[in-house]
Structure formats: structure tokens, C-alpha cells
C-alpha atoms as a PDB file:
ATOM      1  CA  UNK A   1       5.649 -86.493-191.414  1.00  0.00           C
ATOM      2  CA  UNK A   2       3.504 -83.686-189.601  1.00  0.00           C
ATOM      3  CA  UNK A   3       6.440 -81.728-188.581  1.00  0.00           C
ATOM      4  CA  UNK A   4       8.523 -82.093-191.992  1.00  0.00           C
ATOM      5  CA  UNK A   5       4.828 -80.721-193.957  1.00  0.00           C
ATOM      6  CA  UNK A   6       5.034 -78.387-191.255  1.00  0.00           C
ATOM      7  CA  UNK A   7       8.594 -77.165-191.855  1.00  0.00           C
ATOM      8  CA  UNK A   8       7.984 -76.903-195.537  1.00  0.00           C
ATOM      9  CA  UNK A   9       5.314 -74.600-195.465  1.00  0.00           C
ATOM     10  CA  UNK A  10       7.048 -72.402-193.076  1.00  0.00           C
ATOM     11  CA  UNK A  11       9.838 -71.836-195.660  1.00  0.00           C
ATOM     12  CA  UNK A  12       7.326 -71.679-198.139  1.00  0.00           C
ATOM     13  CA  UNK A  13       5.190 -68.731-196.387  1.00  0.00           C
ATOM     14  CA  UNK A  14       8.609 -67.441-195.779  1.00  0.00           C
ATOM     15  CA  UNK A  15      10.039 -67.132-198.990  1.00  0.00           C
ATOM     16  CA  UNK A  16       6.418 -66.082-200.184  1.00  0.00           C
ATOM     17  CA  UNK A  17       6.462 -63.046-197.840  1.00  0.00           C
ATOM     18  CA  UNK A  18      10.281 -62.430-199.214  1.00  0.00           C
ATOM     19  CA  UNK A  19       9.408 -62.145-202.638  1.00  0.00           C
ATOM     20  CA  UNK A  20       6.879 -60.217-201.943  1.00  0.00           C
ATOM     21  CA  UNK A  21       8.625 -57.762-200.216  1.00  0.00           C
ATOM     22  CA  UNK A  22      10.856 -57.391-203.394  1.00  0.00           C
ATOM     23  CA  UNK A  23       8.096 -56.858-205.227  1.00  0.00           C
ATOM     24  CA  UNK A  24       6.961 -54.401-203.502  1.00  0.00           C
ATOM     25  CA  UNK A  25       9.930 -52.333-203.278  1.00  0.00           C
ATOM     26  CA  UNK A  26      10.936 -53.125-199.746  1.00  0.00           C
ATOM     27  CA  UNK A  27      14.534 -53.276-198.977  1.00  0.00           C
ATOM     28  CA  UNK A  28      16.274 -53.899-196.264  1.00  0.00           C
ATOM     29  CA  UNK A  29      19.343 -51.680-197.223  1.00  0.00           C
ATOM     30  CA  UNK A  30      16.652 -48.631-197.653  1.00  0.00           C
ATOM     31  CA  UNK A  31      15.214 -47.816-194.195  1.00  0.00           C
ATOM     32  CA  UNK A  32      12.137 -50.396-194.869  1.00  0.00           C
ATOM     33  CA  UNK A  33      12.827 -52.492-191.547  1.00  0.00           C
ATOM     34  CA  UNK A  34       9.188 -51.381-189.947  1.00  0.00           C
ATOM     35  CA  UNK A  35       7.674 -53.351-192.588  1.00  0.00           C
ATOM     36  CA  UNK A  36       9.966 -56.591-192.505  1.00  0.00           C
ATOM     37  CA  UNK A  37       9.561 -56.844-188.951  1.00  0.00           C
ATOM     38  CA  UNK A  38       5.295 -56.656-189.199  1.00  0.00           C
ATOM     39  CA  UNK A  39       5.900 -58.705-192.310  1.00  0.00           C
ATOM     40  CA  UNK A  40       7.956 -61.544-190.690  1.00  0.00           C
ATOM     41  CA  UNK A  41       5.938 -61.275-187.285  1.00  0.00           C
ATOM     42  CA  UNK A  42       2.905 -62.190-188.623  1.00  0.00           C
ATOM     43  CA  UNK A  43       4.490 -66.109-189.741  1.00  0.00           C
ATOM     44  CA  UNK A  44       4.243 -67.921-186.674  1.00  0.00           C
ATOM     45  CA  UNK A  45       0.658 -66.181-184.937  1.00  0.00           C
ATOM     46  CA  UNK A  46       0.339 -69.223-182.759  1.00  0.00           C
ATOM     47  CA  UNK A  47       3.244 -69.195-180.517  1.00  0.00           C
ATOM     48  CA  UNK A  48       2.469 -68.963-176.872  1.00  0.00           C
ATOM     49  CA  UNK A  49       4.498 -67.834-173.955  1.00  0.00           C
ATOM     50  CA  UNK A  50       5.161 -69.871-171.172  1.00  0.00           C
ATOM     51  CA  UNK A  51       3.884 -68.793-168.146  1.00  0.00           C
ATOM     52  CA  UNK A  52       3.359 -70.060-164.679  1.00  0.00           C
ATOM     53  CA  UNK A  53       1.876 -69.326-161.370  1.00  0.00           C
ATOM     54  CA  UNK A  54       2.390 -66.740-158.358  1.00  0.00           C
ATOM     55  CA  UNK A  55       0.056 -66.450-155.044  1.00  0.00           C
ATOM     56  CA  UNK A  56       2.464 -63.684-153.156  1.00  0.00           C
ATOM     57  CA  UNK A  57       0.665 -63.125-149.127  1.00  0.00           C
ATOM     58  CA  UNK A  58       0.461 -60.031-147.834  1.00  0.00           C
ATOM     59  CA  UNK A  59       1.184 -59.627-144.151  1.00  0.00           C
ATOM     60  CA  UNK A  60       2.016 -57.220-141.251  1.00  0.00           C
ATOM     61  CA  UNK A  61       5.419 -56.691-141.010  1.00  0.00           C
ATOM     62  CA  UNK A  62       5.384 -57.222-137.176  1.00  0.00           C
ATOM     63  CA  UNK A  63       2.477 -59.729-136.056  1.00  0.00           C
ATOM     64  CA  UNK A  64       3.192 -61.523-139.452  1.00  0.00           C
ATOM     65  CA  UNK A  65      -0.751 -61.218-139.603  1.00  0.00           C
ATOM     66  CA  UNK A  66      -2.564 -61.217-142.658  1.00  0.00           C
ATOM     67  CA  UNK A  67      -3.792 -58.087-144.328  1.00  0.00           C
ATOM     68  CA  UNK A  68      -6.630 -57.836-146.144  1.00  0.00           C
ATOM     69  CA  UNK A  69      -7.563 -55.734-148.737  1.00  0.00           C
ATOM     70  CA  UNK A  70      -3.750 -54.646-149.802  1.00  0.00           C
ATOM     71  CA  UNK A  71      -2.983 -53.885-153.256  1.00  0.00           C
ATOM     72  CA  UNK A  72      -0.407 -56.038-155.423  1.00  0.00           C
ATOM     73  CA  UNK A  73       0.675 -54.849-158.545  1.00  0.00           C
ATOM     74  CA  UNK A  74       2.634 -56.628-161.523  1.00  0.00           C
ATOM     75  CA  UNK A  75       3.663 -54.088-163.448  1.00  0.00           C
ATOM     76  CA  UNK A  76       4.608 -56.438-166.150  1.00  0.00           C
ATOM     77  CA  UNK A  77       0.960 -57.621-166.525  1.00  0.00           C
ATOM     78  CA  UNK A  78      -0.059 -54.205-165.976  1.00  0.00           C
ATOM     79  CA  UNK A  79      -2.897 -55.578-163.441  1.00  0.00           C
ATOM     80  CA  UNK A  80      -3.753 -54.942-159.949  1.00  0.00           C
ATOM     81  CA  UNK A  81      -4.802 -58.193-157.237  1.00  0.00           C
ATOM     82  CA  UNK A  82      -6.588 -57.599-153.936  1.00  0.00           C
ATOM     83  CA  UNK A  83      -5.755 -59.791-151.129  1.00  0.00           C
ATOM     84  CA  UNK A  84      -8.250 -61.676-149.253  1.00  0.00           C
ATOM     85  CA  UNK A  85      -8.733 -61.794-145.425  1.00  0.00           C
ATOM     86  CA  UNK A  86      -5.783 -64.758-145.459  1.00  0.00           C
ATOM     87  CA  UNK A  87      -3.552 -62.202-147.190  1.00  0.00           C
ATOM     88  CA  UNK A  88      -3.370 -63.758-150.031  1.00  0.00           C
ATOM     89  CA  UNK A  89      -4.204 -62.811-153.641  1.00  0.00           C
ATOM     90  CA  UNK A  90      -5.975 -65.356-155.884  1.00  0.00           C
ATOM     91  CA  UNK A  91      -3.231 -67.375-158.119  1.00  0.00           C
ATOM     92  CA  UNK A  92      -2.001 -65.300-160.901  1.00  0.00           C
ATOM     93  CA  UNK A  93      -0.843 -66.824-164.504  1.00  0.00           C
ATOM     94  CA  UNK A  94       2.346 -64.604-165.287  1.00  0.00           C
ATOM     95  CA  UNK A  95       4.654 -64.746-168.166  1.00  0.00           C
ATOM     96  CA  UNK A  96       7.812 -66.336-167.421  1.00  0.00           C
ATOM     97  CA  UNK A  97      10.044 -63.804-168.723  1.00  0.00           C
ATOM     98  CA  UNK A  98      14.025 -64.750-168.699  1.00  0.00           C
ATOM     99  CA  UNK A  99      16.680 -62.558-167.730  1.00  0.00           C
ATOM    100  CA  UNK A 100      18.329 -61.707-170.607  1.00  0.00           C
ATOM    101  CA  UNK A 101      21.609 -60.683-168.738  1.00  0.00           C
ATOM    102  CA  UNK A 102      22.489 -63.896-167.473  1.00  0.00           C
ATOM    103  CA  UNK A 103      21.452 -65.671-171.093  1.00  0.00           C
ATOM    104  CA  UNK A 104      25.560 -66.237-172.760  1.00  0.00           C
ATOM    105  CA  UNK A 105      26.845 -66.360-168.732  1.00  0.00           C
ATOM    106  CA  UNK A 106      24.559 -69.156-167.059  1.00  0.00           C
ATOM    107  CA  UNK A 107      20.973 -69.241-168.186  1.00  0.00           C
ATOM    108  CA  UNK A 108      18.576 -68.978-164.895  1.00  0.00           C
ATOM    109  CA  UNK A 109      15.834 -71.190-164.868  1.00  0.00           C
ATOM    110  CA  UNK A 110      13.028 -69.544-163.925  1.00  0.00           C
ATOM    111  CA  UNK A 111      11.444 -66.276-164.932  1.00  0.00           C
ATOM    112  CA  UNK A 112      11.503 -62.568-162.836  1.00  0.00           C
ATOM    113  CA  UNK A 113       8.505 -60.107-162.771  1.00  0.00           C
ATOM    114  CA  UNK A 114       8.380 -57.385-160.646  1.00  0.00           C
ATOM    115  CA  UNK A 115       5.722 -57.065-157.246  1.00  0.00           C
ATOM    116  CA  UNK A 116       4.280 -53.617-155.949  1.00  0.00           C
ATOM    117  CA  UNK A 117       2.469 -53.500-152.836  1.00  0.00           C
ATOM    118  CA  UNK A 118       0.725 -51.444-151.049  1.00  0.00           C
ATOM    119  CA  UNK A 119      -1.983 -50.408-148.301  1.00  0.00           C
ATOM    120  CA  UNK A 120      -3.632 -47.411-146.477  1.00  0.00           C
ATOM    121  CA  UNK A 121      -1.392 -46.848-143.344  1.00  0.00           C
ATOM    122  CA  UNK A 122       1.607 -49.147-144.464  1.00  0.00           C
ATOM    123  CA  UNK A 123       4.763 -48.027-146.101  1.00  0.00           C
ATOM    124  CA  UNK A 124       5.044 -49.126-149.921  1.00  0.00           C
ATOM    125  CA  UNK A 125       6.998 -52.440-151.217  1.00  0.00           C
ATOM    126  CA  UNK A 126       8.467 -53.186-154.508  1.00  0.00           C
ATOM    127  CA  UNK A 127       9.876 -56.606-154.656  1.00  0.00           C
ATOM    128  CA  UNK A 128      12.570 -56.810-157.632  1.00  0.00           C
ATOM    129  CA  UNK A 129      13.332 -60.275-159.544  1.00  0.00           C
ATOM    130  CA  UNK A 130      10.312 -62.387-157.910  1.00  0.00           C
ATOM    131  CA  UNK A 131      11.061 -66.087-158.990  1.00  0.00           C
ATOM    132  CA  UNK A 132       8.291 -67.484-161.316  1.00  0.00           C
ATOM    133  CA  UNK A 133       8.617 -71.839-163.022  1.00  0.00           C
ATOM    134  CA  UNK A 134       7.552 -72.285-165.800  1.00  0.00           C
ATOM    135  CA  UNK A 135       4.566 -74.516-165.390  1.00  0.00           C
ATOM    136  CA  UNK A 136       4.619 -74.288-161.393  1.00  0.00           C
ATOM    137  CA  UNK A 137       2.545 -72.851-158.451  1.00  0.00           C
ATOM    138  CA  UNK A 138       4.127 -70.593-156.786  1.00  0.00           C
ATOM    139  CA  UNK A 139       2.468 -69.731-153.049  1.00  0.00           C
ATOM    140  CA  UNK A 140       4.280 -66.488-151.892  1.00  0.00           C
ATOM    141  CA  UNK A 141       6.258 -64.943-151.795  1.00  0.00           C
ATOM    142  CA  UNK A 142       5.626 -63.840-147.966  1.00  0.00           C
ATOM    143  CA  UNK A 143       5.352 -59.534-148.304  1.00  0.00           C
ATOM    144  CA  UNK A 144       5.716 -58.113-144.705  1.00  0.00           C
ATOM    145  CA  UNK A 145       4.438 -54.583-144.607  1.00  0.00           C
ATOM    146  CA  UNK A 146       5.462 -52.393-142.000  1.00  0.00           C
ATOM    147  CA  UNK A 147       2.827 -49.757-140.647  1.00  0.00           C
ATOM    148  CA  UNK A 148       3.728 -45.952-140.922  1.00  0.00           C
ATOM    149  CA  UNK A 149       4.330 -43.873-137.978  1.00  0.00           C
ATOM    150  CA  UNK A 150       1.975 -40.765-137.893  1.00  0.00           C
ATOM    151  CA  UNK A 151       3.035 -37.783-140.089  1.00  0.00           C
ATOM    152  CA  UNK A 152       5.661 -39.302-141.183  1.00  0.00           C
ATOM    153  CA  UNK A 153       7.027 -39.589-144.748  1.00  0.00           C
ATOM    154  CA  UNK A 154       8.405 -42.951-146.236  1.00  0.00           C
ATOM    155  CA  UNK A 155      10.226 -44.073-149.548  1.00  0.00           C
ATOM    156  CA  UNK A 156       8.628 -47.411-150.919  1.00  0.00           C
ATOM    157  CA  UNK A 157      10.975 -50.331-149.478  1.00  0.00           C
ATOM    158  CA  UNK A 158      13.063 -52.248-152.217  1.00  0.00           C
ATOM    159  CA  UNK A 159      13.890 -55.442-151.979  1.00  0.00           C
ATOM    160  CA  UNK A 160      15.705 -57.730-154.656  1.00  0.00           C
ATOM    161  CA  UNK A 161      14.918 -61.752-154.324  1.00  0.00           C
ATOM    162  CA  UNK A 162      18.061 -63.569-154.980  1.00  0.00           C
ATOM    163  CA  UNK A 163      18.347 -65.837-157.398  1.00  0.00           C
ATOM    164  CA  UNK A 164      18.320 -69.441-155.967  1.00  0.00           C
ATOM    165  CA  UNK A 165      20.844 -70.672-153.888  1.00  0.00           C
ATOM    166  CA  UNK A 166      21.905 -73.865-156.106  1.00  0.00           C
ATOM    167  CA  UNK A 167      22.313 -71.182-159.378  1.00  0.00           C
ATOM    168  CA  UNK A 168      24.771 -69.166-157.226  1.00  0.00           C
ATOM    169  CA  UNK A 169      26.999 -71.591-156.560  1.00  0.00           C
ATOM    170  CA  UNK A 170      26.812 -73.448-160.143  1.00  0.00           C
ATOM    171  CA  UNK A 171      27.802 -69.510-161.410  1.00  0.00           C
ATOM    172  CA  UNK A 172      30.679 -69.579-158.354  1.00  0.00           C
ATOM    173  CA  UNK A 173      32.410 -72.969-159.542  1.00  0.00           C
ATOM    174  CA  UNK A 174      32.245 -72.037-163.785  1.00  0.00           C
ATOM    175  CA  UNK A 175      34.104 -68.903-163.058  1.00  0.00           C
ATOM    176  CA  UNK A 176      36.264 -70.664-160.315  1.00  0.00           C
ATOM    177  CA  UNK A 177      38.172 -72.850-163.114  1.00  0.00           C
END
């Protein structure tokens, strides 16, 4: 009964903020879509991504030792983490964000954000497509930094996780047919 009072509201706010529109002198047909999209976005205020949890480590690319104190970036929180003397960063709540590319071919599921790492004396890391669950802990992935030979210059490495190994070969076999 909740959800049907629920439903009916919803098309009433809707056609509400329609007929308001009209009123107003919006129109779709004359270059007024800034104001139906801020109109219609303001309907549902409550919805809530979903989001789980990552805990990447940081460690030297050789000894696999942990490094303290290195810098890891999500550029799609827009937030920095330190890592602690274990090489980890504390456990970080990201959006799972779904890559839209993949959507009408096979839908992944799991969400991607994007790792930047860095540290005094070590040469850079971006890791591309991170896997993040909805709902799930996440401990790593394991970032091996390798230290930078003296007066040298170095591009950032790049690295691209894969997407998991049972969605590869569900993609292989529709496509196979």
C-alpha cells in the first residue's frame, strides 16, 4: 500500500512540476532544457548511490615491503589517502560507478574508479579500471612501486586491471554463437 501511495505522489509531483513548467513558459521545443533538467532533478532528492569498499597497499616494487607514507589518489572522489607503516590506506567508501560501455554488450558487475599513487623517490602509478562490489570490502589492490634511479626522468606507470576472469569468458561464449 506504501509503495502504490508512494507511486502516486510521484506522478502527482510530476505532473505538478509539468504544468508548471507550461505555465511558466518553459518549453521543451524552445531551448528551455536547463530548466527541465533542475526542474525534474529535484523529484527524487533521496536517492543514494551504491558504493562499496577499497583498502589498495602500497609496497616496494622489489622487497614487496610496505611503504609508508605514499600518496593514493581517487580522482573520482577527488581525495587523497596516506598509507600507514603496513602500506595500507584506511578503507575507503567509493561510488560504484558502472561502465557504461559494456551496459547493451554484457553488463559488468562491479564498479571501476581510477588509483594514483605516488611517493618521494618512486616512479608514479596510475591504476586504470580498479574493481570495486557493491556492498563489499575490498583489501588491495597490491601497488608495487618501483624506486627511481638517480637523475633520472620517469613517465607515471599505467596499468589497466582486467576485468574478472569469469566476465571474460561469459563475453567470449555470447559472441561465440
Amino acid at each position: 500500500m506504501y509503495d502504490r501511495t508512494k507511486s502516486l505522489m510521484t506522478i502527482v509531483v510530476i505532473m505538478v512540476v509539468i504544468v508548471s513548467l507550461i505555465s511558466n513558459g518553459y518549453s521543451l521545443y524552445y531551448g528551455n532544457f536547463k530548466h527541465h533538467i533542475e526542474a525534474f532533478s529535484q523529484i527524487n532528492p533521496t536517492y543514494e548511490p551504491h558504493y562499496g569498499y577499497i583498502q589498495p597497499q602500497v609496497v616496494d616494487g622489489f622487497t614487496e615491503r610496505p611503504i609508508e607514507g605514499a600518496a593514493v589518489v581517487i580522482p573520482e572522489l577527488g581525495k587523497k589517502f596516506m598509507t600507514n607503516a603496513q602500506g595500507l590506506t584506511p578503507a575507503i567508501r567509493v561510488p560504484i560507478i558502472e561502465d557504461a560501455h559494456y551496459k547493451n554488450i554484457l553488463p559488468k558487475t562491479w564498479g571501476e574508479i581510477t588509483l594514483i599513487v605516488y611517493k618521494e623517490g618512486y616512479i608514479d602509478y596510475v591504476l586504470f579500471h580498479t574493481h570495486v562490489w557493491e556492498n563489499q570490502s575490498r583489501k588491495g589492490p597490491k601497488i608495487l612501486l618501483f624506486p627511481k634511479s638517480r637523475g633520472e626522468a620517469f613517465d607515471p606507470m599505467a596499468i589497466v586491471e582486467s576485468p574478472h576472469r569469469l566476465w571474460v569468458r561469459q563475453l567470449v561464449e555470447k559472441f561465440k554463437r
